[in-house]
PDB file of N, CA and C in Angstrom:
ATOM      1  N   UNK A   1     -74.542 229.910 131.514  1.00  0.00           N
ATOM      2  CA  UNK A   1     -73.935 230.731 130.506  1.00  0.00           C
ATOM      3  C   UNK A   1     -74.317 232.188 130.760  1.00  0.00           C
ATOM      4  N   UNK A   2     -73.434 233.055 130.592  1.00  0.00           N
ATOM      5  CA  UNK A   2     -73.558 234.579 130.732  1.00  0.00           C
ATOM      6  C   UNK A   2     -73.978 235.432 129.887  1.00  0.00           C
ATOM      7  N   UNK A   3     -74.929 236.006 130.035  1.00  0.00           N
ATOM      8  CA  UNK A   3     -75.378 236.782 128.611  1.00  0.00           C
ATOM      9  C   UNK A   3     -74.087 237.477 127.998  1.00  0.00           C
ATOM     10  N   UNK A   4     -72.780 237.682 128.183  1.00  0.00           N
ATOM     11  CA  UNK A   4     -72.147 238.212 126.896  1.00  0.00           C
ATOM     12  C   UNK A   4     -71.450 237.018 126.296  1.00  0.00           C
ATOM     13  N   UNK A   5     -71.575 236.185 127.126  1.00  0.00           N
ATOM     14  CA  UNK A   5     -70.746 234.731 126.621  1.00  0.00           C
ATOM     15  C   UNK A   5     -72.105 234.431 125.105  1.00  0.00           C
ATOM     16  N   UNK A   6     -72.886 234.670 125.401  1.00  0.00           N
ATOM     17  CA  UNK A   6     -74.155 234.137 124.393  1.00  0.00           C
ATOM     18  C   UNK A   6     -73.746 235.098 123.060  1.00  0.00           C
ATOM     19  N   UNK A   7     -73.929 236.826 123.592  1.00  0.00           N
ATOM     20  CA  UNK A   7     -73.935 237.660 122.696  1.00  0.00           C
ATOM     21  C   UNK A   7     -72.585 237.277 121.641  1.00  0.00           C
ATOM     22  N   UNK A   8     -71.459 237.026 122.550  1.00  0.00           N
ATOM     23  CA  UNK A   8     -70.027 236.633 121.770  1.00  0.00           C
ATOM     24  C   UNK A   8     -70.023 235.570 120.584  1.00  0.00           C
ATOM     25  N   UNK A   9     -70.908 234.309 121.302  1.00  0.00           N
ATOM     26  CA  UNK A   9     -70.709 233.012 119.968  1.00  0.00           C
ATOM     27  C   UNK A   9     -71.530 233.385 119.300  1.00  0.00           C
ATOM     28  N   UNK A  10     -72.801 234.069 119.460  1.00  0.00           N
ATOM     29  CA  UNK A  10     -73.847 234.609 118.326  1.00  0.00           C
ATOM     30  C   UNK A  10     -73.259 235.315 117.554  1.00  0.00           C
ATOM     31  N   UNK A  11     -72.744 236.478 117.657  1.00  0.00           N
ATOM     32  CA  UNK A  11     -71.842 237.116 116.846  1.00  0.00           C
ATOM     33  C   UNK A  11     -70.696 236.236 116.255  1.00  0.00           C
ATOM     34  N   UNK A  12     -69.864 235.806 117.070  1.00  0.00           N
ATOM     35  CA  UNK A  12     -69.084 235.153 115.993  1.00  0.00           C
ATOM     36  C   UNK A  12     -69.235 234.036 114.691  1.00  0.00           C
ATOM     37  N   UNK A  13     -70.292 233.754 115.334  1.00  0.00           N
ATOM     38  CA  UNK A  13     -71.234 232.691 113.809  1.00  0.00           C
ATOM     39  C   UNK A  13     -72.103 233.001 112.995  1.00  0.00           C
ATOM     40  N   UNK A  14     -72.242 234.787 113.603  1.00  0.00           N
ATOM     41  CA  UNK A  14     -72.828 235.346 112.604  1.00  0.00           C
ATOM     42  C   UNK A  14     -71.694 236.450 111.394  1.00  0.00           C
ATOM     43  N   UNK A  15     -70.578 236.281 112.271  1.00  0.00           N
ATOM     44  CA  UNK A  15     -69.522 236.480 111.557  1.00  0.00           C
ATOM     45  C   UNK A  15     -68.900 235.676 110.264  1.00  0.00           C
ATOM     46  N   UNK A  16     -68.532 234.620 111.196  1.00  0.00           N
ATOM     47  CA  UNK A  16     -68.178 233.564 110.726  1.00  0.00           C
ATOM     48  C   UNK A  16     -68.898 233.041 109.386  1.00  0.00           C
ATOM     49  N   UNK A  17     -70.346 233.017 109.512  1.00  0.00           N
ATOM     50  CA  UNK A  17     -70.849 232.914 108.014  1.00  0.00           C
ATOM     51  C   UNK A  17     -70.904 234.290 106.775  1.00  0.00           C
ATOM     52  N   UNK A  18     -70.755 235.319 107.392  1.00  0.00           N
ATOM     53  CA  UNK A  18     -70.599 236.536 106.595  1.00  0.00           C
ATOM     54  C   UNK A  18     -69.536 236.266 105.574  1.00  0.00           C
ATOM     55  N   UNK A  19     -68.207 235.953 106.393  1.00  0.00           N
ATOM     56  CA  UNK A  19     -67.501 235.754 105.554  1.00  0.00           C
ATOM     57  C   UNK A  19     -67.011 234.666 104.618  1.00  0.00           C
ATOM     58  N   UNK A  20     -67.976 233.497 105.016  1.00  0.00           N
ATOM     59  CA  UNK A  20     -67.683 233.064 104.103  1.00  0.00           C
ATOM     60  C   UNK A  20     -68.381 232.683 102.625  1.00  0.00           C
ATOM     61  N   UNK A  21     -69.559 233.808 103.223  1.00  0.00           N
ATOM     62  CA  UNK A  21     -70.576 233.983 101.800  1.00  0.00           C
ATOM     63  C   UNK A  21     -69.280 235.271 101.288  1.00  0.00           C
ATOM     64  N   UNK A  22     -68.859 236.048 101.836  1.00  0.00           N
ATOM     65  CA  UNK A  22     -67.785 236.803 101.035  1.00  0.00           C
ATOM     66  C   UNK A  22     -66.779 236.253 100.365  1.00  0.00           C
ATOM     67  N   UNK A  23     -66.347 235.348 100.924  1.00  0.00           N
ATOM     68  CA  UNK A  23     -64.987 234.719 100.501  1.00  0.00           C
ATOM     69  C   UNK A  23     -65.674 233.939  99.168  1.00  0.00           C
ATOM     70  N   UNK A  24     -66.657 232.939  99.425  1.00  0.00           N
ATOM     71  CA  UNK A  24     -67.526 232.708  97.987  1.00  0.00           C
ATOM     72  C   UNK A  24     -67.783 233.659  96.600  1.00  0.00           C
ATOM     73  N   UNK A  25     -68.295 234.766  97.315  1.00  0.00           N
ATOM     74  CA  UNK A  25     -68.360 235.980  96.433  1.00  0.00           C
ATOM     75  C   UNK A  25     -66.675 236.584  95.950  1.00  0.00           C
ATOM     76  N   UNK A  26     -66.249 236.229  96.577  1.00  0.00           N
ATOM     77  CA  UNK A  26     -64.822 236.677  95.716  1.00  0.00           C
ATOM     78  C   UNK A  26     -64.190 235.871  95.400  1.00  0.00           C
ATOM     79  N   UNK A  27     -64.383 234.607  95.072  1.00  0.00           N
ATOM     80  CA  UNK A  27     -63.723 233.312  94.937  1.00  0.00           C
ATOM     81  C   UNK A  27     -62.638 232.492  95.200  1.00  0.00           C
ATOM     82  N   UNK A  28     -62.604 232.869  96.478  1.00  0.00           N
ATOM     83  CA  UNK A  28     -61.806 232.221  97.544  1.00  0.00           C
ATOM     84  C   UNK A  28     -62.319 230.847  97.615  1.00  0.00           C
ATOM     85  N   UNK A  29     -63.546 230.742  98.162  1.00  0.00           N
ATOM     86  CA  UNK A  29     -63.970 229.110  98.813  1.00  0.00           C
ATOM     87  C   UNK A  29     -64.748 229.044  97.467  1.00  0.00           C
ATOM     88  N   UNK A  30     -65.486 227.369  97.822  1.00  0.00           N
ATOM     89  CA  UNK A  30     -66.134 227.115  96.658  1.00  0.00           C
ATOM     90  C   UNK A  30     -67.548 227.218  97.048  1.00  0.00           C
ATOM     91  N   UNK A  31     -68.639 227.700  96.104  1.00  0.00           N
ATOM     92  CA  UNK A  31     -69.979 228.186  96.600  1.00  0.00           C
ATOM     93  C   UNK A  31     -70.353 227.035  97.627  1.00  0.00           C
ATOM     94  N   UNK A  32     -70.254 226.013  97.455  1.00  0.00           N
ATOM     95  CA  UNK A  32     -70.971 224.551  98.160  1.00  0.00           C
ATOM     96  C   UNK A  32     -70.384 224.852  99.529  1.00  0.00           C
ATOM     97  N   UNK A  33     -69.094 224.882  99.970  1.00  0.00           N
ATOM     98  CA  UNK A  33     -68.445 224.964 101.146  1.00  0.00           C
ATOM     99  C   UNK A  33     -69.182 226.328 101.694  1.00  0.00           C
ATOM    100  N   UNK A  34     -68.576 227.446 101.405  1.00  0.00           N
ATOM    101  CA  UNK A  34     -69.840 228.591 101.792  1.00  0.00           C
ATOM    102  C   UNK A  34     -70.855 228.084 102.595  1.00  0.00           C
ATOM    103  N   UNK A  35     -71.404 227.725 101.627  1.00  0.00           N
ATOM    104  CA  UNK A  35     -73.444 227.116 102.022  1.00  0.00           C
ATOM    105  C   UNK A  35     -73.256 226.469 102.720  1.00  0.00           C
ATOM    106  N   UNK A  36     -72.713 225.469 103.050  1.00  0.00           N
ATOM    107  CA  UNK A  36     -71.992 224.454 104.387  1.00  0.00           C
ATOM    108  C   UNK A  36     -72.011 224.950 105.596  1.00  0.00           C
ATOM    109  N   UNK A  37     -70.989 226.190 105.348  1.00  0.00           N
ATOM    110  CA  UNK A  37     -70.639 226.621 106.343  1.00  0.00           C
ATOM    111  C   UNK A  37     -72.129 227.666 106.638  1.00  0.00           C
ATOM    112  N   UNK A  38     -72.779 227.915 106.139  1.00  0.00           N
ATOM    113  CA  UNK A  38     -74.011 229.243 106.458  1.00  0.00           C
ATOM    114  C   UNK A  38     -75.067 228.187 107.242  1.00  0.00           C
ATOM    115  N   UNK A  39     -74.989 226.936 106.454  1.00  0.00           N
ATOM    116  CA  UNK A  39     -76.069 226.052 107.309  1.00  0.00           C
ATOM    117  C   UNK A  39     -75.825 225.803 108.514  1.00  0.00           C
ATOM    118  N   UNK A  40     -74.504 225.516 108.991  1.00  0.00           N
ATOM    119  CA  UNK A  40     -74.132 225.164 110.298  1.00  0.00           C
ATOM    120  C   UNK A  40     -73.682 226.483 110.484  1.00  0.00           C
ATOM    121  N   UNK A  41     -73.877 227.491 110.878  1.00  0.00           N
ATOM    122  CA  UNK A  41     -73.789 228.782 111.755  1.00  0.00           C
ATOM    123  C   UNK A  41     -74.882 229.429 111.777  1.00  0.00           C
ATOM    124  N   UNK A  42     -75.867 229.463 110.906  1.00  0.00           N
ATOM    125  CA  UNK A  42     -76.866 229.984 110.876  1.00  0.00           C
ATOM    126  C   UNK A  42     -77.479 229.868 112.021  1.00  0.00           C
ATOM    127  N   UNK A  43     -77.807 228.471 112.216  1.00  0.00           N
ATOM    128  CA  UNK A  43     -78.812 227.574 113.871  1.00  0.00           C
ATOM    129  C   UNK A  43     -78.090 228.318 115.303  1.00  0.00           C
ATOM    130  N   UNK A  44     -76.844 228.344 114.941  1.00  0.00           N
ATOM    131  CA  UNK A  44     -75.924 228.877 115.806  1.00  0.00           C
ATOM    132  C   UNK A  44     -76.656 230.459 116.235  1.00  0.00           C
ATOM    133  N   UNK A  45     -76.143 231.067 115.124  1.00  0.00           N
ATOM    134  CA  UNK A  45     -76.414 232.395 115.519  1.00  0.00           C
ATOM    135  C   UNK A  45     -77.534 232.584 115.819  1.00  0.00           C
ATOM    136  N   UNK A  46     -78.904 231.913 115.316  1.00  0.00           N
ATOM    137  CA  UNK A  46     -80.171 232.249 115.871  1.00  0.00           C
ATOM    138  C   UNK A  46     -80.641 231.915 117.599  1.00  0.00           C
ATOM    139  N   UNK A  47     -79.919 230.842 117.727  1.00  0.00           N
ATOM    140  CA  UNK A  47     -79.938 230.554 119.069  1.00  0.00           C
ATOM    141  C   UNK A  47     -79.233 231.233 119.832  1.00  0.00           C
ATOM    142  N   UNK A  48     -77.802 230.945 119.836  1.00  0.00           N
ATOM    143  CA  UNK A  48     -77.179 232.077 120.958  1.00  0.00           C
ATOM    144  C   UNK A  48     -77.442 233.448 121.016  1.00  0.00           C
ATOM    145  N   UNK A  49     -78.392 234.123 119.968  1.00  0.00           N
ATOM    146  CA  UNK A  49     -78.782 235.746 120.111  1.00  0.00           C
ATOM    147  C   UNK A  49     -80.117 235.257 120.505  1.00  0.00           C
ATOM    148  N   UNK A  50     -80.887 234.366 120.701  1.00  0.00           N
ATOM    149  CA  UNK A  50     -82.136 234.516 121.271  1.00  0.00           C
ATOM    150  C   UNK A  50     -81.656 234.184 122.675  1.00  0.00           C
ATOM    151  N   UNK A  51     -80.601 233.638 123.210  1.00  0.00           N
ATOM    152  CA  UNK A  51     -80.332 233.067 124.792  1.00  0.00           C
ATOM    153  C   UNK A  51     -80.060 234.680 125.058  1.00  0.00           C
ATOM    154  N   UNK A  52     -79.020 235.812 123.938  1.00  0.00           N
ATOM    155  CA  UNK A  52     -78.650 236.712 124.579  1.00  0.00           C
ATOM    156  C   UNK A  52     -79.658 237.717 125.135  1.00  0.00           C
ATOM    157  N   UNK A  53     -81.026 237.290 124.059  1.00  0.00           N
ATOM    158  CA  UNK A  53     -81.894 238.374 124.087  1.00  0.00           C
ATOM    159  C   UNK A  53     -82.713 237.953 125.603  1.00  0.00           C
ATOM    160  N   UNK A  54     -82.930 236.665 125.817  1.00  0.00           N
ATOM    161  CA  UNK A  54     -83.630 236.459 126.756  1.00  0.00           C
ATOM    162  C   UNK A  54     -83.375 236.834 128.105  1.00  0.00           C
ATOM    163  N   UNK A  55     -81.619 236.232 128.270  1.00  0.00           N
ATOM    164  CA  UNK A  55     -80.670 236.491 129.417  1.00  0.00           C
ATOM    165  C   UNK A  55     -81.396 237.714 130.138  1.00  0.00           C
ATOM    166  N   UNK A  56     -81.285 237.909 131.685  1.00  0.00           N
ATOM    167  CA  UNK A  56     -81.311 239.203 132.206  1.00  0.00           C
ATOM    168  C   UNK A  56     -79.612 239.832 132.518  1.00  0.00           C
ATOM    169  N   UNK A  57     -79.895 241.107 132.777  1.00  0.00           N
ATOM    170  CA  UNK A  57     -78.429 241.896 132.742  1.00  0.00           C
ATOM    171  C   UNK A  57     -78.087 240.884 134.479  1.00  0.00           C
ATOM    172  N   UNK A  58     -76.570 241.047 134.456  1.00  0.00           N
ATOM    173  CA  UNK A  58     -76.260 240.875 136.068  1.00  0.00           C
ATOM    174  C   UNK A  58     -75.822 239.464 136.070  1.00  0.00           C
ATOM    175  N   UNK A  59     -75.499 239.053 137.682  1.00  0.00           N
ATOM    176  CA  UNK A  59     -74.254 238.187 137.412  1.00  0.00           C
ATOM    177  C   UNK A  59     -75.191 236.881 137.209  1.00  0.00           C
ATOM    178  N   UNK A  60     -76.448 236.582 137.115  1.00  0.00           N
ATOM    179  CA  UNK A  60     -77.240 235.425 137.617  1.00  0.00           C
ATOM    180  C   UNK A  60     -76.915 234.695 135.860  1.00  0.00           C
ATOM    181  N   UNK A  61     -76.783 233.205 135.730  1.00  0.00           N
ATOM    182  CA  UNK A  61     -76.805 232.135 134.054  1.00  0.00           C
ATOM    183  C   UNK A  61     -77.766 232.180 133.999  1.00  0.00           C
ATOM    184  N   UNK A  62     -78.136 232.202 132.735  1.00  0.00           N
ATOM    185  CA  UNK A  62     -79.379 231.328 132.427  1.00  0.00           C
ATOM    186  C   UNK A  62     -79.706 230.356 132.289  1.00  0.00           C
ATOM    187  N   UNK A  63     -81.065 230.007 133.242  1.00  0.00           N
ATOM    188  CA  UNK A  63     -81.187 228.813 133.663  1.00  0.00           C
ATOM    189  C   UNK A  63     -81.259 227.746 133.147  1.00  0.00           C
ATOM    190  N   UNK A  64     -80.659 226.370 133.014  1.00  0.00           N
ATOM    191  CA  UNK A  64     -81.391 225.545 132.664  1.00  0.00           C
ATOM    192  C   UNK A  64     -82.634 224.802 132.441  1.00  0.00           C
ATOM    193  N   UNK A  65     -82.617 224.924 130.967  1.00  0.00           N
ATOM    194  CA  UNK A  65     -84.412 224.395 130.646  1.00  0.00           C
ATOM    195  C   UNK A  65     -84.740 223.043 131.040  1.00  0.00           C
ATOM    196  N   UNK A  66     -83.793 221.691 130.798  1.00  0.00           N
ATOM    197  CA  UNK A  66     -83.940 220.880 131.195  1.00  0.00           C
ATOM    198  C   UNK A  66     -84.324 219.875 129.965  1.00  0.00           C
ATOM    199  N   UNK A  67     -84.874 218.830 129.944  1.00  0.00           N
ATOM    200  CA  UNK A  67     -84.888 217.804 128.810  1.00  0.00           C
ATOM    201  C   UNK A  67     -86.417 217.989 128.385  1.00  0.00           C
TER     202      UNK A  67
END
């Protein structure tokens, strides 16, 4: 995986839950769904911005950790 490929899904699931604590807050979705959705993106975003942070610049993936 490429460090902007990382930076991209991190951001987008850190997107992705923004809005839908907004959409909650304006009463679009229902609070429970929201929270749903923040639990499962949350793990997301913390991980793929720590792969981005780790990544080095340049064309090399980051490596596989293994089991």
């Amino acid at each position: 995986m490429k460090k902007r490929t990382a930076l991209i899904v991190g951001l987008a699931a850190g997107v992705i839950a923004a809005a839908a604590s907004l959409s909650a807050a304006l009463g679009y979705l229902p609070v429970l769904a929201a929270e749903l959705v923040a639990v499962v993106a949350f793990p997301v975003f913390v991980i793929f911005i720590a792969l981005w942070w780790s990544a080095k610049s340049g064309e090399e993936d980051i490596p596989f950790i293994g089991y």
